[in-house]
Protein backbone atom coordinates (compact mmCIF):
# COMPACT_ATOMS: atom_id res chain seq x y z
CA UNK A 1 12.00 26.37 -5.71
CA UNK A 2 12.32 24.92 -2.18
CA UNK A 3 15.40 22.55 -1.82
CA UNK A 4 14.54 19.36 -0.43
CA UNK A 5 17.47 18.83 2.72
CA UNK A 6 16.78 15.04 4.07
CA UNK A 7 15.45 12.49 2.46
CA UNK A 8 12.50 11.99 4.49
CA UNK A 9 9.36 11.95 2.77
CA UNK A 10 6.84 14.26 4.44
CA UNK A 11 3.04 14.11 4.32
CA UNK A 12 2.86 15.98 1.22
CA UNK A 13 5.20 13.26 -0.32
CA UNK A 14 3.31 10.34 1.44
CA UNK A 15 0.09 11.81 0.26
CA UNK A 16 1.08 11.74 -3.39
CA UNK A 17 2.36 7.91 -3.30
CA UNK A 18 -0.93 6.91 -1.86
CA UNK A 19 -2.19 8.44 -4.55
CA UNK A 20 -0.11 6.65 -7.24
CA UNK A 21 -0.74 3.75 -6.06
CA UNK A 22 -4.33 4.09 -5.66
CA UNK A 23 -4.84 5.18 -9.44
CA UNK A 24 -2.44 2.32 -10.62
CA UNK A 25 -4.88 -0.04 -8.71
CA UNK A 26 -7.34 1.76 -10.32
CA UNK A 27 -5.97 1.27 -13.98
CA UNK A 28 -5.77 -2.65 -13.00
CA UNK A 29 -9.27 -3.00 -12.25
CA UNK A 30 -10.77 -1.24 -15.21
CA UNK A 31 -8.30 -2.82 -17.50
CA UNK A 32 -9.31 -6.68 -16.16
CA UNK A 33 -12.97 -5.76 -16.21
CA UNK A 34 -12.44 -4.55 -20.04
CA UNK A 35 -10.24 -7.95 -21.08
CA UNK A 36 -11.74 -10.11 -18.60
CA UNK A 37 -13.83 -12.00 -21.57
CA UNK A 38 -10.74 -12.37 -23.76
CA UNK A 39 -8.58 -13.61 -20.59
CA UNK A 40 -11.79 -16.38 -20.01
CA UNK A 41 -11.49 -17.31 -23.65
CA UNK A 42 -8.04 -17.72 -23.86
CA UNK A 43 -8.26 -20.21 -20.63
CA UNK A 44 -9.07 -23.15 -22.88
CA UNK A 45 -6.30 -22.84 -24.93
CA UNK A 46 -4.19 -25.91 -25.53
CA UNK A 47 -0.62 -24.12 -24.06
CA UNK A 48 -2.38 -22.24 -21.36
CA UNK A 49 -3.64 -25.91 -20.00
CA UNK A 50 -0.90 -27.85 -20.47
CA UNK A 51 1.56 -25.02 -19.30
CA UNK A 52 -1.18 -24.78 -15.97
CA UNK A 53 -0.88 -29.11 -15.17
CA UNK A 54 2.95 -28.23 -15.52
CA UNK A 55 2.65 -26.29 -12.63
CA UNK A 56 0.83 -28.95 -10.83
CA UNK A 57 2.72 -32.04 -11.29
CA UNK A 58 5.82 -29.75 -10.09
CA UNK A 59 3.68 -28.15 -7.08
CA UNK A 60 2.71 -32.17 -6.20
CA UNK A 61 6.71 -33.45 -6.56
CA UNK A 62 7.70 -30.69 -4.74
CA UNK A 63 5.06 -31.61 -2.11
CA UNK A 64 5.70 -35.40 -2.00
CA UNK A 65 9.64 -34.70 -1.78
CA UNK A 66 9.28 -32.44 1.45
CA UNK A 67 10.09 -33.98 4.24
CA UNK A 68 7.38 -34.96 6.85
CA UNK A 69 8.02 -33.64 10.59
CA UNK A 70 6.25 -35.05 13.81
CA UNK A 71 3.71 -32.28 14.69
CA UNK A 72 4.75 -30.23 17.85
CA UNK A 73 2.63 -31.84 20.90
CA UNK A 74 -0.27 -30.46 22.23
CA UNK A 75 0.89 -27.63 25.19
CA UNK A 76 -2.53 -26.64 26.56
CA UNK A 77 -4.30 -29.59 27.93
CA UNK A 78 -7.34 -30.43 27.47
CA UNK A 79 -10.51 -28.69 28.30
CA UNK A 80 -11.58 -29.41 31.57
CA UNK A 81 -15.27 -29.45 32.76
CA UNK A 82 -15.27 -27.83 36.18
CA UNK A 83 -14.16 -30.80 38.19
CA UNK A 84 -10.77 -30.59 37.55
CA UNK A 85 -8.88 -27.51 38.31
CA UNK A 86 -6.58 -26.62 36.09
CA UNK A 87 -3.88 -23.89 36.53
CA UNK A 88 -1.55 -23.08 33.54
CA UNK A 89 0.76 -21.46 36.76
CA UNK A 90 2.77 -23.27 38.18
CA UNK A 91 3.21 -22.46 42.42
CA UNK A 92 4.83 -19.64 43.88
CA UNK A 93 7.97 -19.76 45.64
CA UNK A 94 6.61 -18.69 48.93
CA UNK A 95 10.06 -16.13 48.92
CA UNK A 96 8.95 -14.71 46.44
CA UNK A 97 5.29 -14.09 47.75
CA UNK A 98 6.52 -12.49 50.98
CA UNK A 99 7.70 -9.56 48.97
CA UNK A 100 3.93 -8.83 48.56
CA UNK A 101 2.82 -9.29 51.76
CA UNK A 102 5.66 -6.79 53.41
CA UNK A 103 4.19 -4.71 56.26
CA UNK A 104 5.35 -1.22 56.28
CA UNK A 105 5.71 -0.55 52.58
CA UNK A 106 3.14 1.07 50.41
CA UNK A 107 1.38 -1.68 48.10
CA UNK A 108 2.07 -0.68 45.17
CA UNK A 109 6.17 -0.66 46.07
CA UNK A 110 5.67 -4.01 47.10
CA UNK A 111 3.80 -4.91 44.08
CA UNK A 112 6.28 -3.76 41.98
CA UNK A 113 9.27 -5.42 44.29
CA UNK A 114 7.00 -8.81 43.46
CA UNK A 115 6.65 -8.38 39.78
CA UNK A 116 10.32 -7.38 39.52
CA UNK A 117 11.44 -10.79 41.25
CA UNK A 118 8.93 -12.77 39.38
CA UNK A 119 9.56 -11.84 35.93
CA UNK A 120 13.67 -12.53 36.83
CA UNK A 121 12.29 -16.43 36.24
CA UNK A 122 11.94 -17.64 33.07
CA UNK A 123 7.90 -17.95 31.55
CA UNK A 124 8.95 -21.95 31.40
CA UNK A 125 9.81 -22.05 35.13
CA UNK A 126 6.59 -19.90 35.59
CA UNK A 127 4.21 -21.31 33.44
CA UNK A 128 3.50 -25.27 32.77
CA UNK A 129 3.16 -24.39 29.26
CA UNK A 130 3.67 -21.48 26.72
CA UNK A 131 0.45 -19.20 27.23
CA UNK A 132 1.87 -16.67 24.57
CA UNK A 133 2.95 -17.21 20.84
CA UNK A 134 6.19 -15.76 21.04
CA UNK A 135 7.20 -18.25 23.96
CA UNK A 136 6.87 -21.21 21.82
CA UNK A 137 10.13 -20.19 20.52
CA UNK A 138 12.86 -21.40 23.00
CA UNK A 139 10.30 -22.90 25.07
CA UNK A 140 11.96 -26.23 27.04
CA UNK A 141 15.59 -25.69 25.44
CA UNK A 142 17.05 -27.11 28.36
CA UNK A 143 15.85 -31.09 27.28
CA UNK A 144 18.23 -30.79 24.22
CA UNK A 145 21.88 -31.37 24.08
CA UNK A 146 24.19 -27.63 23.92
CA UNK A 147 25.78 -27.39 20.24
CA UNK A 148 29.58 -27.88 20.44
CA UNK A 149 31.77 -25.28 20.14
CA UNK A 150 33.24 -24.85 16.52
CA UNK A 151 37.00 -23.65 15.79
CA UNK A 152 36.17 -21.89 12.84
CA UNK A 153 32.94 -20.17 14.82
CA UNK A 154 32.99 -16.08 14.36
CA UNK A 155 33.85 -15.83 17.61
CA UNK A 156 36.89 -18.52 17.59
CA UNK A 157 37.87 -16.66 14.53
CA UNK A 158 37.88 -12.91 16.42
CA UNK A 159 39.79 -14.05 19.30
CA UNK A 160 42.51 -15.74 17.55
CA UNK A 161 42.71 -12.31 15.20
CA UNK A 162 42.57 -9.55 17.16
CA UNK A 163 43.68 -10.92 20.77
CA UNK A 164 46.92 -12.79 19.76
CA UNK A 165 49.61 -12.41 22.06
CA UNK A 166 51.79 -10.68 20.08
CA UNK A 167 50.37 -7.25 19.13
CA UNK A 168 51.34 -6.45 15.60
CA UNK A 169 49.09 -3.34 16.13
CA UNK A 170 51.30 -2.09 18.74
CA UNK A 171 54.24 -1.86 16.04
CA UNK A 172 55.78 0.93 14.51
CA UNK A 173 54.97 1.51 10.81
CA UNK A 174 56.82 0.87 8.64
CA UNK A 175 59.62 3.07 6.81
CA UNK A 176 57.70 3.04 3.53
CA UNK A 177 54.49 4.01 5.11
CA UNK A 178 56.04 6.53 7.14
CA UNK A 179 58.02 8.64 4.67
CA UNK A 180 55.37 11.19 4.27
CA UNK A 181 54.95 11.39 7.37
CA UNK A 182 58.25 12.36 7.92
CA UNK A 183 58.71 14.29 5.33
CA UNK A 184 55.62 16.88 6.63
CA UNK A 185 57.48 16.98 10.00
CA UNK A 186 61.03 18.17 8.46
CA UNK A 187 59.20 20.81 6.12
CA UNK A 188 57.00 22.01 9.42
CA UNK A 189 60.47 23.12 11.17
């Protein structure tokens, strides 16, 4: 018998759980389409329904007690019909656009040089809005107020427990800790 030495599962092993699970799903199916009359019938049953509008009246409170929040304005503006020309860039620094234009340097250095610099701004410096999903996130953090600075922070907490001034690291052990220590030593000579 082969022994097994990581616990990575291999295609063999991957192979077999896709199988499991497709003859569980399987079993499900043929089992609802055998009991699927009974599980109908049993629908109109007095505890079934009242259990079921239960479970509505507490979906509805919980909706009604959730708090309403102003929906995030519009980024993209509207849809323009070809007399208006809208950019979702904002302008170049002209700087930064000389890089492209450099004489004496292959294009696609220069290209590179210009992507390099332009990506060092951020997309909301670039951009008038977020053109990507994942910018949304962050997007304009600069128009809120910075969160104060906490005393009990994990980073407070580090500093004032491993950088104090007086380095109880740096001291000897103690005699109790030490005696075995001490005790190898003399037996070593």
């Amino acid at each position: 018998m082969a022994k097994i030495t990581s616990d990575v599962c291999d295609a063999r092993c991957q192979l077999f759980h896709s199988e499991m699970i497709r003859k569980e799903n399987a079993i499900r199916i043929k089992w609802f389409l055998k009991n699927q009359q009974r599980l109908i019938d049993q629908l109109g049953e007095p505890k079934f329904t009242k259990r079921a509008k239960e479970i509505i009246t507490e979906s509805k409170k919980r909706e009604a007690a959730r708090v309403q929040r102003k929906p995030l304005p519009t980024w993209r503006p509207p849809k323009s019909n070809g007399s208006i020309n809208i950019d979702i860039m904002k302008p170049i620094d002209p700087d930064v656009r000389a890089v492209l234009y450099k004489k004496e340097i292959p294009t696609f250095i220069t290209t590179q040089n210009y992507l390099t610099k332009r990506y060092k701004e951020l997309p909301e410096k670039r951009f008038y809005f977020p053109d990507c999903k994942n910018w949304v996130y962050g997007w304009r953090l600069d128009d809120y107020p910075p969160i104060p600075l906490s005393e009990v922070r994990l980073k407070s907490v580090m500093l004032t427990q491993f950088y104090q001034r007086k380095a109880f690291n740096l001291e000897q052990d103690p005699e109790w800790f030490r005696g075995c220590q001490m005790q190898g030593i003399s037996m070593n000579r």
